[in-house]
C-alpha atoms as a PDB file:
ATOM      1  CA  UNK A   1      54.358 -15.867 -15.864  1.00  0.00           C
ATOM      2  CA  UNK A   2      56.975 -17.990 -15.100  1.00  0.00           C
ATOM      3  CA  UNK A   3      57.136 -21.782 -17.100  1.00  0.00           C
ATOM      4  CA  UNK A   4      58.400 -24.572 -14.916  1.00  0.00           C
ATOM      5  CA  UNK A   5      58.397 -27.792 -16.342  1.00  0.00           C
ATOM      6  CA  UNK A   6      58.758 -31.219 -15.213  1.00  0.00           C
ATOM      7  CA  UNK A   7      60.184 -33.824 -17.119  1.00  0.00           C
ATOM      8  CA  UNK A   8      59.256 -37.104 -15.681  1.00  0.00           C
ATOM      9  CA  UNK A   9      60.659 -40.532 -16.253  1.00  0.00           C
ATOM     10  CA  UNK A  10      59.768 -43.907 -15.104  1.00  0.00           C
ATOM     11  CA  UNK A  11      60.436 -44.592 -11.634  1.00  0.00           C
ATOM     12  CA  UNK A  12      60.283 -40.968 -10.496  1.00  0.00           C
ATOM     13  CA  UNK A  13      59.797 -40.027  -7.236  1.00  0.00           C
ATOM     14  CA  UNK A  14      56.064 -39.348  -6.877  1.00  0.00           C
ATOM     15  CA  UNK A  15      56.364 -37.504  -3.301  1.00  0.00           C
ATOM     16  CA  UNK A  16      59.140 -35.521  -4.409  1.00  0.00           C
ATOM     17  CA  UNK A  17      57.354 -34.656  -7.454  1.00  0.00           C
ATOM     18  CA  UNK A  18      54.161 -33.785  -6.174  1.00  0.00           C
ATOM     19  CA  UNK A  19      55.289 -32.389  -3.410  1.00  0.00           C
ATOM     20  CA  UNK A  20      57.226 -29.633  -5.654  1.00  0.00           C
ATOM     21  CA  UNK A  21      54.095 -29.359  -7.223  1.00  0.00           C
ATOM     22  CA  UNK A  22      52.200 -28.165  -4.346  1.00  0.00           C
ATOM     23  CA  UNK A  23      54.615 -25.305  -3.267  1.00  0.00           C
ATOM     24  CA  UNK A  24      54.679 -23.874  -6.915  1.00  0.00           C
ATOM     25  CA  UNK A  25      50.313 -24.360  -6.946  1.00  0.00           C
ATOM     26  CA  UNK A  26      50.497 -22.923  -3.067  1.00  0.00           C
ATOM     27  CA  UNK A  27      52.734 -20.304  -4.258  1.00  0.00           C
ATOM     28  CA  UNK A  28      50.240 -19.149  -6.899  1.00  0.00           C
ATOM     29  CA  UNK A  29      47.596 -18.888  -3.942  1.00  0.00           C
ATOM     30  CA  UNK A  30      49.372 -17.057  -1.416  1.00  0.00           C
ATOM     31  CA  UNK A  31      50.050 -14.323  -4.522  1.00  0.00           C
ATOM     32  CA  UNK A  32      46.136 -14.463  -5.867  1.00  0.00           C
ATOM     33  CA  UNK A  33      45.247 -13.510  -1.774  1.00  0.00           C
ATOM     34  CA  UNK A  34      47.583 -10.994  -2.747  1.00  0.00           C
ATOM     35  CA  UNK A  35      45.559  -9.561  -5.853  1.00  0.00           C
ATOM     36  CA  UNK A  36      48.952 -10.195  -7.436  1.00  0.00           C
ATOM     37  CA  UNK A  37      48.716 -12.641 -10.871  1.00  0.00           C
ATOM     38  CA  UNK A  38      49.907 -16.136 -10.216  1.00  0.00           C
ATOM     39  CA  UNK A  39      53.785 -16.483 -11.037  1.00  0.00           C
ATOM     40  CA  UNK A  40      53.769 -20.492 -12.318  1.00  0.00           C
ATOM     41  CA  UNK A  41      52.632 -22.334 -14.991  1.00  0.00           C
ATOM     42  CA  UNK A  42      53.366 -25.968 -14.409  1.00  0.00           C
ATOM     43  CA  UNK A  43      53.495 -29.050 -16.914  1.00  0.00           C
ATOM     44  CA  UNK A  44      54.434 -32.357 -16.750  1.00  0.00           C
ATOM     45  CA  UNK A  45      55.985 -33.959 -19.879  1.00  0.00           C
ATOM     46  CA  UNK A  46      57.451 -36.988 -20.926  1.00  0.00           C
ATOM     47  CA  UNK A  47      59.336 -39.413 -23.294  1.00  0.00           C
ATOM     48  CA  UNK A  48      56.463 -39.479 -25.042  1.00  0.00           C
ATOM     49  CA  UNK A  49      52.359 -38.815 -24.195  1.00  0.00           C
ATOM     50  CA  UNK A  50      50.825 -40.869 -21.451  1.00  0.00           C
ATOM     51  CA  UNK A  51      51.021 -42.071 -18.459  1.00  0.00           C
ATOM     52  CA  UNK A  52      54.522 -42.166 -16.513  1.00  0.00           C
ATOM     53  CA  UNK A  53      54.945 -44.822 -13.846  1.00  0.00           C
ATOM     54  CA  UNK A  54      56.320 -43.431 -10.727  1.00  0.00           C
ATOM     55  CA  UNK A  55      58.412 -45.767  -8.107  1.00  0.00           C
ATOM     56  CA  UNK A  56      55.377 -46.669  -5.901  1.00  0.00           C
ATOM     57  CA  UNK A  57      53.245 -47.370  -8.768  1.00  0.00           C
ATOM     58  CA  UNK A  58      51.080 -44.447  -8.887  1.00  0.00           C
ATOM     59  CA  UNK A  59      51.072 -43.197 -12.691  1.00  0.00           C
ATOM     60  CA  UNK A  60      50.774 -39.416 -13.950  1.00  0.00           C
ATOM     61  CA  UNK A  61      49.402 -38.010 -16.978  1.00  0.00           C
ATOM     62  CA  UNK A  62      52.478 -36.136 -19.267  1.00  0.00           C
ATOM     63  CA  UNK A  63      52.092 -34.858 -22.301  1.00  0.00           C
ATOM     64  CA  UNK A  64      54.925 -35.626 -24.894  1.00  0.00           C
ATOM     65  CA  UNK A  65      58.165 -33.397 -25.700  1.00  0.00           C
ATOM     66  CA  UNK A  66      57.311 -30.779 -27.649  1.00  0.00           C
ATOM     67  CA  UNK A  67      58.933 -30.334 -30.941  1.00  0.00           C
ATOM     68  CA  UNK A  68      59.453 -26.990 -30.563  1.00  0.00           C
ATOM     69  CA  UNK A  69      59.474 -24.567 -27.739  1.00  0.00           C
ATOM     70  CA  UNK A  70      58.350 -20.546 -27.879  1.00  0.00           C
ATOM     71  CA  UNK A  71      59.852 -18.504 -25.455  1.00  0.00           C
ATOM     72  CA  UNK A  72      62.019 -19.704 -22.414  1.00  0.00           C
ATOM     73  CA  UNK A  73      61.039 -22.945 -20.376  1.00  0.00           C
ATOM     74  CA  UNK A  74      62.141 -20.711 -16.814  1.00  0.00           C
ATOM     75  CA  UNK A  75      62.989 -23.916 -14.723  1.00  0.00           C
ATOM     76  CA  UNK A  76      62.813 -27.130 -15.957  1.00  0.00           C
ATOM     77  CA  UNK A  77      62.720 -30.070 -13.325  1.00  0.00           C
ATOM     78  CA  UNK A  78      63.895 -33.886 -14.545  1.00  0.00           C
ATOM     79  CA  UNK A  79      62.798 -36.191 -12.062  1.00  0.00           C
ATOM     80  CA  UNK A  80      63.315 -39.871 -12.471  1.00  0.00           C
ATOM     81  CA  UNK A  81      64.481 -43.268 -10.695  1.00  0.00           C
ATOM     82  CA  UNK A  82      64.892 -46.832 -11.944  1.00  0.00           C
ATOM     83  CA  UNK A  83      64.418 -47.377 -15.682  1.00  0.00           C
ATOM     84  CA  UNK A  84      61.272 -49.503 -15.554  1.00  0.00           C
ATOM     85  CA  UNK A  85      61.691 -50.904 -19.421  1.00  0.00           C
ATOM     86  CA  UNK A  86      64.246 -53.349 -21.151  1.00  0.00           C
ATOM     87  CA  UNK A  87      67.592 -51.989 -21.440  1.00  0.00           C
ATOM     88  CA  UNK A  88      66.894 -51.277 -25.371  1.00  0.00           C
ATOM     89  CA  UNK A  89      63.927 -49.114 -24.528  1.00  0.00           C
ATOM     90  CA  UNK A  90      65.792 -47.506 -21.904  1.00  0.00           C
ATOM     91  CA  UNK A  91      68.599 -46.558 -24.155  1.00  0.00           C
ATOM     92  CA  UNK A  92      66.024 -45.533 -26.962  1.00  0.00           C
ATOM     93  CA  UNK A  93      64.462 -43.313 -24.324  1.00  0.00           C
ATOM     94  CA  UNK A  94      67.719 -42.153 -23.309  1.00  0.00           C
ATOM     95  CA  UNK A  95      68.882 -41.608 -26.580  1.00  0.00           C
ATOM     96  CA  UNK A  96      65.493 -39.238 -27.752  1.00  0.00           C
ATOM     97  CA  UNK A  97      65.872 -36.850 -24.147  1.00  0.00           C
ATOM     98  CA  UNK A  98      69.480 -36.193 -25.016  1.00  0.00           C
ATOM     99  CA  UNK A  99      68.692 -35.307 -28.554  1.00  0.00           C
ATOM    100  CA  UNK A 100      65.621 -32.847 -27.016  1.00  0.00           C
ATOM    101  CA  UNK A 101      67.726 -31.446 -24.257  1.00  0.00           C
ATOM    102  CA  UNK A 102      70.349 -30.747 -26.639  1.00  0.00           C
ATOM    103  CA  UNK A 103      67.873 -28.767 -28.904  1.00  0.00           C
ATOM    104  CA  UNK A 104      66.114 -27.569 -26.410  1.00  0.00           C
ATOM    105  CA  UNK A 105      69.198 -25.376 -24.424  1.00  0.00           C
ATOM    106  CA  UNK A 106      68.658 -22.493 -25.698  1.00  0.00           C
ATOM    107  CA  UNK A 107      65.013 -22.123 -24.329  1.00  0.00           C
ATOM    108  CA  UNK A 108      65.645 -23.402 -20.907  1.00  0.00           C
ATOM    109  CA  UNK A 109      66.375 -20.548 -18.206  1.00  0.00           C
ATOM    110  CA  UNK A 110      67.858 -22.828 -15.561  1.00  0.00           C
ATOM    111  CA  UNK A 111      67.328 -26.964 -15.072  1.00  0.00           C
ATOM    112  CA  UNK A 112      67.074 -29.057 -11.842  1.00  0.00           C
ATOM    113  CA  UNK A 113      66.959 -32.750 -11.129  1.00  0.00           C
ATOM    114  CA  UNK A 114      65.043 -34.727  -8.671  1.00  0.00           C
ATOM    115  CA  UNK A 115      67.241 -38.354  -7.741  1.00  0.00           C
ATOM    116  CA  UNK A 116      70.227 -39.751  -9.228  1.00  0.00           C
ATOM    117  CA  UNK A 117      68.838 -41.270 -12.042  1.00  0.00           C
ATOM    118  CA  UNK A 118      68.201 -37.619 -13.679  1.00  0.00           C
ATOM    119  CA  UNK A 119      71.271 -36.290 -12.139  1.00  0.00           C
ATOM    120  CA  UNK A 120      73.615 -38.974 -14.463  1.00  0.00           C
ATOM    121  CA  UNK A 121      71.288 -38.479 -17.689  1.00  0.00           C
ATOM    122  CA  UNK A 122      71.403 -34.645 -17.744  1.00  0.00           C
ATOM    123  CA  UNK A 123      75.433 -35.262 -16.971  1.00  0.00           C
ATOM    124  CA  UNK A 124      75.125 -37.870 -20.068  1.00  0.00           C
ATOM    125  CA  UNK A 125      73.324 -35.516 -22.244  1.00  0.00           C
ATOM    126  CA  UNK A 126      76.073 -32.530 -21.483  1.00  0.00           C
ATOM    127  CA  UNK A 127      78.733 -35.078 -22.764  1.00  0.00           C
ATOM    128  CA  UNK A 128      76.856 -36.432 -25.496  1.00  0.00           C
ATOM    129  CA  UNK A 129      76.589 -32.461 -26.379  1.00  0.00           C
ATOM    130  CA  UNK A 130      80.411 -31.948 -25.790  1.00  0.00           C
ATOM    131  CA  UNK A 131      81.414 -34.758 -27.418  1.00  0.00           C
ATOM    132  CA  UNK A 132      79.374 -33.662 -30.820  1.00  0.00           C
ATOM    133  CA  UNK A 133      80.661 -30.118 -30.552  1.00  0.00           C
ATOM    134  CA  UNK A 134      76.581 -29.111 -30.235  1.00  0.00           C
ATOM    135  CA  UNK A 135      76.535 -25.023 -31.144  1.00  0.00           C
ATOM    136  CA  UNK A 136      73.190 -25.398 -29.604  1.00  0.00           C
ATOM    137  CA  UNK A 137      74.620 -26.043 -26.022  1.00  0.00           C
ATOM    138  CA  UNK A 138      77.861 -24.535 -26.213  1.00  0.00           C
ATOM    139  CA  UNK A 139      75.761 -20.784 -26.706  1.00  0.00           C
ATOM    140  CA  UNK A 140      73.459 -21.701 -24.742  1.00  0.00           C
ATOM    141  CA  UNK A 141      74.820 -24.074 -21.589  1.00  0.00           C
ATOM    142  CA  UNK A 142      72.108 -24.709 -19.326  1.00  0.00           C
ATOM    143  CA  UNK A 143      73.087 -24.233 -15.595  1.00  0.00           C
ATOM    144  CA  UNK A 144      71.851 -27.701 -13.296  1.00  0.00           C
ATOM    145  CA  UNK A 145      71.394 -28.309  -9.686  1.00  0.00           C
ATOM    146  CA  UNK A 146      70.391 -31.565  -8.472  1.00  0.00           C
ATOM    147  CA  UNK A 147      68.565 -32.311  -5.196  1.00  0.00           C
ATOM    148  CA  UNK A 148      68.388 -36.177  -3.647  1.00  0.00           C
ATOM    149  CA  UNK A 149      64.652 -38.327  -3.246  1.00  0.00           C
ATOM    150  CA  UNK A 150      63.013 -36.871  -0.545  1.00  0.00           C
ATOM    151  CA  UNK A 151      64.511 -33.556  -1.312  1.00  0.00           C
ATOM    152  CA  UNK A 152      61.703 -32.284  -3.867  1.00  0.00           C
ATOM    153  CA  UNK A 153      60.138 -29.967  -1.388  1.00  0.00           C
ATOM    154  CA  UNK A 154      63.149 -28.375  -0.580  1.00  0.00           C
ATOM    155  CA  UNK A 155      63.979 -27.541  -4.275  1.00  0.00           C
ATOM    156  CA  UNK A 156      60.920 -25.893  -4.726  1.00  0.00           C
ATOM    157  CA  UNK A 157      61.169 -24.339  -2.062  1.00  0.00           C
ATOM    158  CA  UNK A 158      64.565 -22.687  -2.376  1.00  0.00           C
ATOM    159  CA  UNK A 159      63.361 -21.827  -6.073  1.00  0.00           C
ATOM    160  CA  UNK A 160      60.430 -19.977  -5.004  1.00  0.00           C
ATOM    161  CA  UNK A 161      62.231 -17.960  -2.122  1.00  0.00           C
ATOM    162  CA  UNK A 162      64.332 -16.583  -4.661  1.00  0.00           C
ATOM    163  CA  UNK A 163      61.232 -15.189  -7.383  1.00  0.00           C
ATOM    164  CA  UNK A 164      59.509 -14.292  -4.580  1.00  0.00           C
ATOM    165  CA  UNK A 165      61.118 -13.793  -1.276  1.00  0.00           C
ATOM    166  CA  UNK A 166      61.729 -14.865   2.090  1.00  0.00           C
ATOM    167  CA  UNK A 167      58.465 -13.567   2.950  1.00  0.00           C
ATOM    168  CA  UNK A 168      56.527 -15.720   0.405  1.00  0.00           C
ATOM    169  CA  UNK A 169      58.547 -18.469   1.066  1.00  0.00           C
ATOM    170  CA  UNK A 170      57.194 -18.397   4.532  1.00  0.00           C
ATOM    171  CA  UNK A 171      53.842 -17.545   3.715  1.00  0.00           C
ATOM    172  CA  UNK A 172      54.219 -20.960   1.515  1.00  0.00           C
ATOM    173  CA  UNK A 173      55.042 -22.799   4.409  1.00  0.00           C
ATOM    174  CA  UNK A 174      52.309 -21.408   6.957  1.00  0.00           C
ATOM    175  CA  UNK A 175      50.288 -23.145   4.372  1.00  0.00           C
ATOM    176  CA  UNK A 176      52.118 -26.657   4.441  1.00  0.00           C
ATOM    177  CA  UNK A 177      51.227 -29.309   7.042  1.00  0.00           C
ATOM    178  CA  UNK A 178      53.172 -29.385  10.283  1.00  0.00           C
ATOM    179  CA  UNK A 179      56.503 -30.892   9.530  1.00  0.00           C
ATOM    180  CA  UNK A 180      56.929 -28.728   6.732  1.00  0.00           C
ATOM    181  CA  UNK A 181      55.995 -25.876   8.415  1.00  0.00           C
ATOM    182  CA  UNK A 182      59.132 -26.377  11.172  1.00  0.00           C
ATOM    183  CA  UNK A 183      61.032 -27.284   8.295  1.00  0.00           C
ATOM    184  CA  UNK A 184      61.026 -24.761   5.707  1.00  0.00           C
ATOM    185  CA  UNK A 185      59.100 -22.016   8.244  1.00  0.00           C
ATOM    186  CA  UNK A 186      62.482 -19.547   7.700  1.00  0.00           C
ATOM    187  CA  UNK A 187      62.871 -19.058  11.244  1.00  0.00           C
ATOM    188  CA  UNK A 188      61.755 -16.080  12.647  1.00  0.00           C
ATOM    189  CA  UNK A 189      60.834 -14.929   9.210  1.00  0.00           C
ATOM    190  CA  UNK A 190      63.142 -12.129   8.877  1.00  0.00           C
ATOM    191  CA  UNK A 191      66.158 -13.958   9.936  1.00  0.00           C
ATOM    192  CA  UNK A 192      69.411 -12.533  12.136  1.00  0.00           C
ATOM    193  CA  UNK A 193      68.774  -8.708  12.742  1.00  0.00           C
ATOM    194  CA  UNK A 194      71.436  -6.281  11.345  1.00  0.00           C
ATOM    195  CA  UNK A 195      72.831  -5.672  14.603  1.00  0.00           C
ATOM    196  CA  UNK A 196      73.278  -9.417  15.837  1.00  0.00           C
ATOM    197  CA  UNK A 197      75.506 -10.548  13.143  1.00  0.00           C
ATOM    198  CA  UNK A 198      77.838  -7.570  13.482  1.00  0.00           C
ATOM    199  CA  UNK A 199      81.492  -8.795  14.535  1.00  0.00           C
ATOM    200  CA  UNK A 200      83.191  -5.393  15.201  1.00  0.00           C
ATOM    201  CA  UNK A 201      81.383  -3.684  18.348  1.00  0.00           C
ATOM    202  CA  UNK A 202      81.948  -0.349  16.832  1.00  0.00           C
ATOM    203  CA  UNK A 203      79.251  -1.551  13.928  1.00  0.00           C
ATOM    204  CA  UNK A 204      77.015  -3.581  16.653  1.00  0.00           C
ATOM    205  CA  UNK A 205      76.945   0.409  18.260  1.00  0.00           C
ATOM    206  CA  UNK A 206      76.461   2.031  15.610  1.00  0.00           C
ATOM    207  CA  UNK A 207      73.511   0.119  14.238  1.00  0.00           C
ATOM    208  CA  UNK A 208      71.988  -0.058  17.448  1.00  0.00           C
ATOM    209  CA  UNK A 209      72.273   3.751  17.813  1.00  0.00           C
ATOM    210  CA  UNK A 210      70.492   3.914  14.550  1.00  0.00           C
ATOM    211  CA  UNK A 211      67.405   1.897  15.696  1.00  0.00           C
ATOM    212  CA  UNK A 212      67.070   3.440  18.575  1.00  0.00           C
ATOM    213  CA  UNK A 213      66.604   6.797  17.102  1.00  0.00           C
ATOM    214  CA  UNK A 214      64.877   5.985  13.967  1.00  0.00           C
ATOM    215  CA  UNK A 215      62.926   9.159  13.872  1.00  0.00           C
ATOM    216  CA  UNK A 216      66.411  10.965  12.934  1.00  0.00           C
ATOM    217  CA  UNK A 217      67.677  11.323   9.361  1.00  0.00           C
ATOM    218  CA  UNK A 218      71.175  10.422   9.327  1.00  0.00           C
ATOM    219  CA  UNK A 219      73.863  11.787   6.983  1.00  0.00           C
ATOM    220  CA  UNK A 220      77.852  10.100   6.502  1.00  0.00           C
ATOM    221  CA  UNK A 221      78.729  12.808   8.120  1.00  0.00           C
ATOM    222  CA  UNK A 222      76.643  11.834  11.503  1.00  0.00           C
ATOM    223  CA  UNK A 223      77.536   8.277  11.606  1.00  0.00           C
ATOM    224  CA  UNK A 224      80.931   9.380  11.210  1.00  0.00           C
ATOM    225  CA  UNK A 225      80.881  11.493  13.719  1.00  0.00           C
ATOM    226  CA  UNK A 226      79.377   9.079  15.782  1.00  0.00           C
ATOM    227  CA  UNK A 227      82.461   6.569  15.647  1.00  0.00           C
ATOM    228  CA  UNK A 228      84.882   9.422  16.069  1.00  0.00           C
ATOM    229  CA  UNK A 229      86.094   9.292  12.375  1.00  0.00           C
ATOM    230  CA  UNK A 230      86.317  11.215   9.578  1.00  0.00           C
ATOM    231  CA  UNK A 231      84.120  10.487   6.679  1.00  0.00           C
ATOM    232  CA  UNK A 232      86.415   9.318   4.621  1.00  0.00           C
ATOM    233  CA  UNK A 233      87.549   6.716   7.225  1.00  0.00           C
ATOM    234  CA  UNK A 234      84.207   5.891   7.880  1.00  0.00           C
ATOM    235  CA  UNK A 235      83.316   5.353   4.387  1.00  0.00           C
ATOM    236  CA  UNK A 236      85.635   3.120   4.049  1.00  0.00           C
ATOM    237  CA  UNK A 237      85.573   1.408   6.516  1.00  0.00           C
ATOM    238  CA  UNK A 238      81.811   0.835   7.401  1.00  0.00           C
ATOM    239  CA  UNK A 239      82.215  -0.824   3.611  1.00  0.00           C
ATOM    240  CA  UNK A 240      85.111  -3.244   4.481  1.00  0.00           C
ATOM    241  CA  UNK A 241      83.229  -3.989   7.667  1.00  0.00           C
ATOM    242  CA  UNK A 242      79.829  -4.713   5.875  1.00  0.00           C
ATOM    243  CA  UNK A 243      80.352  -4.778   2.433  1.00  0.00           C
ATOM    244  CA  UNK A 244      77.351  -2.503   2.482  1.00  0.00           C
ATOM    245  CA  UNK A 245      76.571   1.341   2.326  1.00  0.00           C
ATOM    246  CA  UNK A 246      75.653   2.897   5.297  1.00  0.00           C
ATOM    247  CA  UNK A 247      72.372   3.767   3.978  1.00  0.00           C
ATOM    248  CA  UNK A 248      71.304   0.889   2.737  1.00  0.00           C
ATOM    249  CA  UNK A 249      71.974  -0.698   6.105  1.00  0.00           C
ATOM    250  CA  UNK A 250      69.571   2.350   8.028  1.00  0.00           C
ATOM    251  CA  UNK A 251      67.067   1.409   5.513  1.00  0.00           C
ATOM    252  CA  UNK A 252      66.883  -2.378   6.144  1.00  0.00           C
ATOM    253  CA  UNK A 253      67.069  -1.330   9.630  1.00  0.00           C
ATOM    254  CA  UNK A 254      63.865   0.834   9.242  1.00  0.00           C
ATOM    255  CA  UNK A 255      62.408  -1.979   7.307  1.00  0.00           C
ATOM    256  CA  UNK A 256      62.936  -4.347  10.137  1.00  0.00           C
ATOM    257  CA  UNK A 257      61.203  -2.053  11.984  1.00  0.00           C
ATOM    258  CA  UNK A 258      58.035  -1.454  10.236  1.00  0.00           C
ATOM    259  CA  UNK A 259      57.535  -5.194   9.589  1.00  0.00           C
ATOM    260  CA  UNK A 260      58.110  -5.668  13.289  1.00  0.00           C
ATOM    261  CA  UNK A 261      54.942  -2.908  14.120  1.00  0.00           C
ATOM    262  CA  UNK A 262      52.973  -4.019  11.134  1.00  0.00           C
ATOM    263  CA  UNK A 263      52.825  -7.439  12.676  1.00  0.00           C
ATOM    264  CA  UNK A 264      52.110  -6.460  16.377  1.00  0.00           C
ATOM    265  CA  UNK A 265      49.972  -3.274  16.041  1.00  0.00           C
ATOM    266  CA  UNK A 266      46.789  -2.144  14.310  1.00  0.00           C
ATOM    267  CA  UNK A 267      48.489   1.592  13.580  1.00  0.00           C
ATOM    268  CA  UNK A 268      47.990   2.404  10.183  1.00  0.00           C
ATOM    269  CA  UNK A 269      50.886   2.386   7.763  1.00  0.00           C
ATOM    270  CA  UNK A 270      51.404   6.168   7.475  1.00  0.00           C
ATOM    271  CA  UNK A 271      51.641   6.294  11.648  1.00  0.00           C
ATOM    272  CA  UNK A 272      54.210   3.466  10.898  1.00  0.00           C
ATOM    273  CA  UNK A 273      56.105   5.638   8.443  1.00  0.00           C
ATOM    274  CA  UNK A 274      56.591   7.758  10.473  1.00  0.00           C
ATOM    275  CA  UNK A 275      57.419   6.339  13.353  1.00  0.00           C
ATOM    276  CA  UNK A 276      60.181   4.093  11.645  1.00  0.00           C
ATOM    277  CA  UNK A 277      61.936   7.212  10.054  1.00  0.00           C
ATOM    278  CA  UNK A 278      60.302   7.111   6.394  1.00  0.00           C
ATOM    279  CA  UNK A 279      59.704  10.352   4.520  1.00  0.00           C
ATOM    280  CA  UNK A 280      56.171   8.837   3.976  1.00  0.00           C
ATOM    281  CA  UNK A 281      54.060   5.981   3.617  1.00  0.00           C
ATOM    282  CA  UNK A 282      54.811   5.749  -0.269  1.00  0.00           C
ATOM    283  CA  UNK A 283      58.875   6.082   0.399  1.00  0.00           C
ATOM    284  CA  UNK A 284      58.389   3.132   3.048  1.00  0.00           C
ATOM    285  CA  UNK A 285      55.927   1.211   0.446  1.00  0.00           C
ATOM    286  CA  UNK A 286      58.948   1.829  -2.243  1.00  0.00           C
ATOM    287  CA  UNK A 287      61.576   0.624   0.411  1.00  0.00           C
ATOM    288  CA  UNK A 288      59.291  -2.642   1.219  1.00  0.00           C
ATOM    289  CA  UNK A 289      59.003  -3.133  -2.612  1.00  0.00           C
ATOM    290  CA  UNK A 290      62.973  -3.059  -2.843  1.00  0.00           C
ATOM    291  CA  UNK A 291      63.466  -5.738   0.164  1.00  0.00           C
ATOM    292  CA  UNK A 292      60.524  -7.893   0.347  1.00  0.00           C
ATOM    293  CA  UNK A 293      58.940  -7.919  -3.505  1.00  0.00           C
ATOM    294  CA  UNK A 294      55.787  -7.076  -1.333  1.00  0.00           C
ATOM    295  CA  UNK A 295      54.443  -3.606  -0.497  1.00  0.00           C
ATOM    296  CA  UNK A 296      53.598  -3.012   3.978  1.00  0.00           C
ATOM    297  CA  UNK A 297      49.701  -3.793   3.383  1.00  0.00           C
ATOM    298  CA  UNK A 298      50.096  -7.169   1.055  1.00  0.00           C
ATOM    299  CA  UNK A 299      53.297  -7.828   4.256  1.00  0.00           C
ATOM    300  CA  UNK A 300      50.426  -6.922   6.635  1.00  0.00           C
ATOM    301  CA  UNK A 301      47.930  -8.983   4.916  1.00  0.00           C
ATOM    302  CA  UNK A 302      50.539 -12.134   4.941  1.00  0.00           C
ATOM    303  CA  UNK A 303      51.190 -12.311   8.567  1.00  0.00           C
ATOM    304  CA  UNK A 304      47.143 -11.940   9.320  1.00  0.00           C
ATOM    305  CA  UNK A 305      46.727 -15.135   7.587  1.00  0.00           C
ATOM    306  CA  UNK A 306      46.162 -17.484  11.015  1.00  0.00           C
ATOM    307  CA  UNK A 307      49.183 -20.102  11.410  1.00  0.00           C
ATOM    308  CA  UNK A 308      48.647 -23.185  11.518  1.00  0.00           C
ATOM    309  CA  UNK A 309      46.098 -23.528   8.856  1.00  0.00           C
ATOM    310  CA  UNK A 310      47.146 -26.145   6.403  1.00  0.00           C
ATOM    311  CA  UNK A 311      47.798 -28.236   9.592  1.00  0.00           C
ATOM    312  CA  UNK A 312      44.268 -27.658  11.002  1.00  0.00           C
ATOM    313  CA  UNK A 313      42.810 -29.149   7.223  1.00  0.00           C
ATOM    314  CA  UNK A 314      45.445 -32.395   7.378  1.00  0.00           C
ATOM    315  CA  UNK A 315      43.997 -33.525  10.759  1.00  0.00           C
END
């Protein structure tokens, strides 16, 4: 189980921290429909134990920086906006999250800030770090990205779709009220087919050759064959083309496939195997496994969930 972590300072961003919040808890949900174990353990810390004053206000409950850390923090979040204290508590503040950030680097997998406020103190505590020649943080740099207010959503978002998934990452947002749904719904859930974002018509053919007979193993020497070349040609140049192998393309094209008849159809996945160009229902549950992180019946089980749900309970 994955540790996220959210260091919060006054004046943070409430929405943008709670809404982060809710796609790491909704995450957790969508995987327990699943059977699967939840991925997240959240926790809110701060400067010290107690309540943290947000920018409208509204207080949360952190508990204090731990002294010492076991294991690896996997993403820890530093939200905060407007120092609401004197400028000498500030600094002290200031001054005690460098020092923990600094010992703290090598047990932090990957950091994030939420507003500008946490963007220029993480930059502050890297130079304080520098400056001091810290082994800590020179062996163990911690990479940052930084999102704007009103961006905490999105960060979460992005973070989850790659544990978990595009497919997650949409399930998430089925579960999010309307606006968020439009927003972070991943299009059509399985993006720009294969074939559509083919430049060269000779690929565009090919592929399309491919899903049209999907039934049909296919060997180099077929697609080759089928362009007029000779394999070596075609090796090479279906790679400079695609930057892929050409079997690892006819897979995600067979993938494409099942998902497509696993959404619209009640066959059973073994009919689907078959009909998609799988060996059998276990190679296409290994192939779904390798593209999706999710196996055809917890994909099935996903896109059964009725749309529009979270936006049904928010009315």
């Amino acid at each position: 189980m994955q540790r996220v972590w959210f260091l919060l300072l006054p004046g943070f961003p409430v929405v943008d921290v709670a809404g982060a919040i809710s796609v790491f808890e909704i995450a957790n949900a969508v995987l327990g429909e699943l059977k699967k174990k939840p991925f997240y353990r959240v926790r809110l810390i701060g400067a010290q134990a107690g309540a943290v004053l947000a920018s409208s206000g509204v207080a949360l409950a952190a508990e204090a920086l731990p002294a010492r850390i076991q294991g690896t923090i996997a993403k820890l979040i530093v939200a905060a906006g407007p120092w609401l204290r004197t400028t000498r508590d500030s600094d002290a503040g200031r001054a005690v999250i460098e020092s923990w950030l600094d010992r703290m680097a090598p047990h932090i997998g990957s950091g994030a800030t939420i507003g500008q406020e946490a963007r220029t103190l993480v930059q502050e505590a890297s130079r304080a770090a520098g400056a001091s020649g810290s082994a800590r943080a020179a062996a163990a740099p911690v990479h940052w990205s930084a999102v704007s207010v009103t961006h905490g959503v999105d960060l979460a978002m992005s973070l989850v779709a790659a544990d978990l998934g595009g497919v997650i990452a949409t399930a998430i947002s089925s579960r999010m009220a309307a606006p968020f749904q439009r927003a972070y719904g991943f299009g059509s859930e399985r993006g720009e087919s294969a074939i559509e974002v083919q430049r060269d018509p000779r690929i565009a053919d090919l592929l399309l050759w491919i899903s049209m007979n999907l039934r049909r193993s296919y060997s180099v020497a077929q697609l080759a064959e089928h362009l007029a070349m000779s394999e070596r040609t075609f090796a090479r140049f279906y790679r400079g083309a695609t930057g892929r192998t050409p079997a690892a393309v006819v897979q995600q094209i067979r993938v494409d496939a099942a998902r497509r008849l696993l959404e619209g159809s009640h066959r059973s996945v073994k009919a689907i195997a078959s009909q998609c160009g799988f060996a059998s229902s276990e190679a296409m549950r290994r192939a779904f496994i390798r593209s999706l992180q999710l196996s055809p019946q917890q994909y099935r089980q996903i896109q059964a969930t009725p749309r529009g749900h979270a936006e049904t309970a928010h009315r």
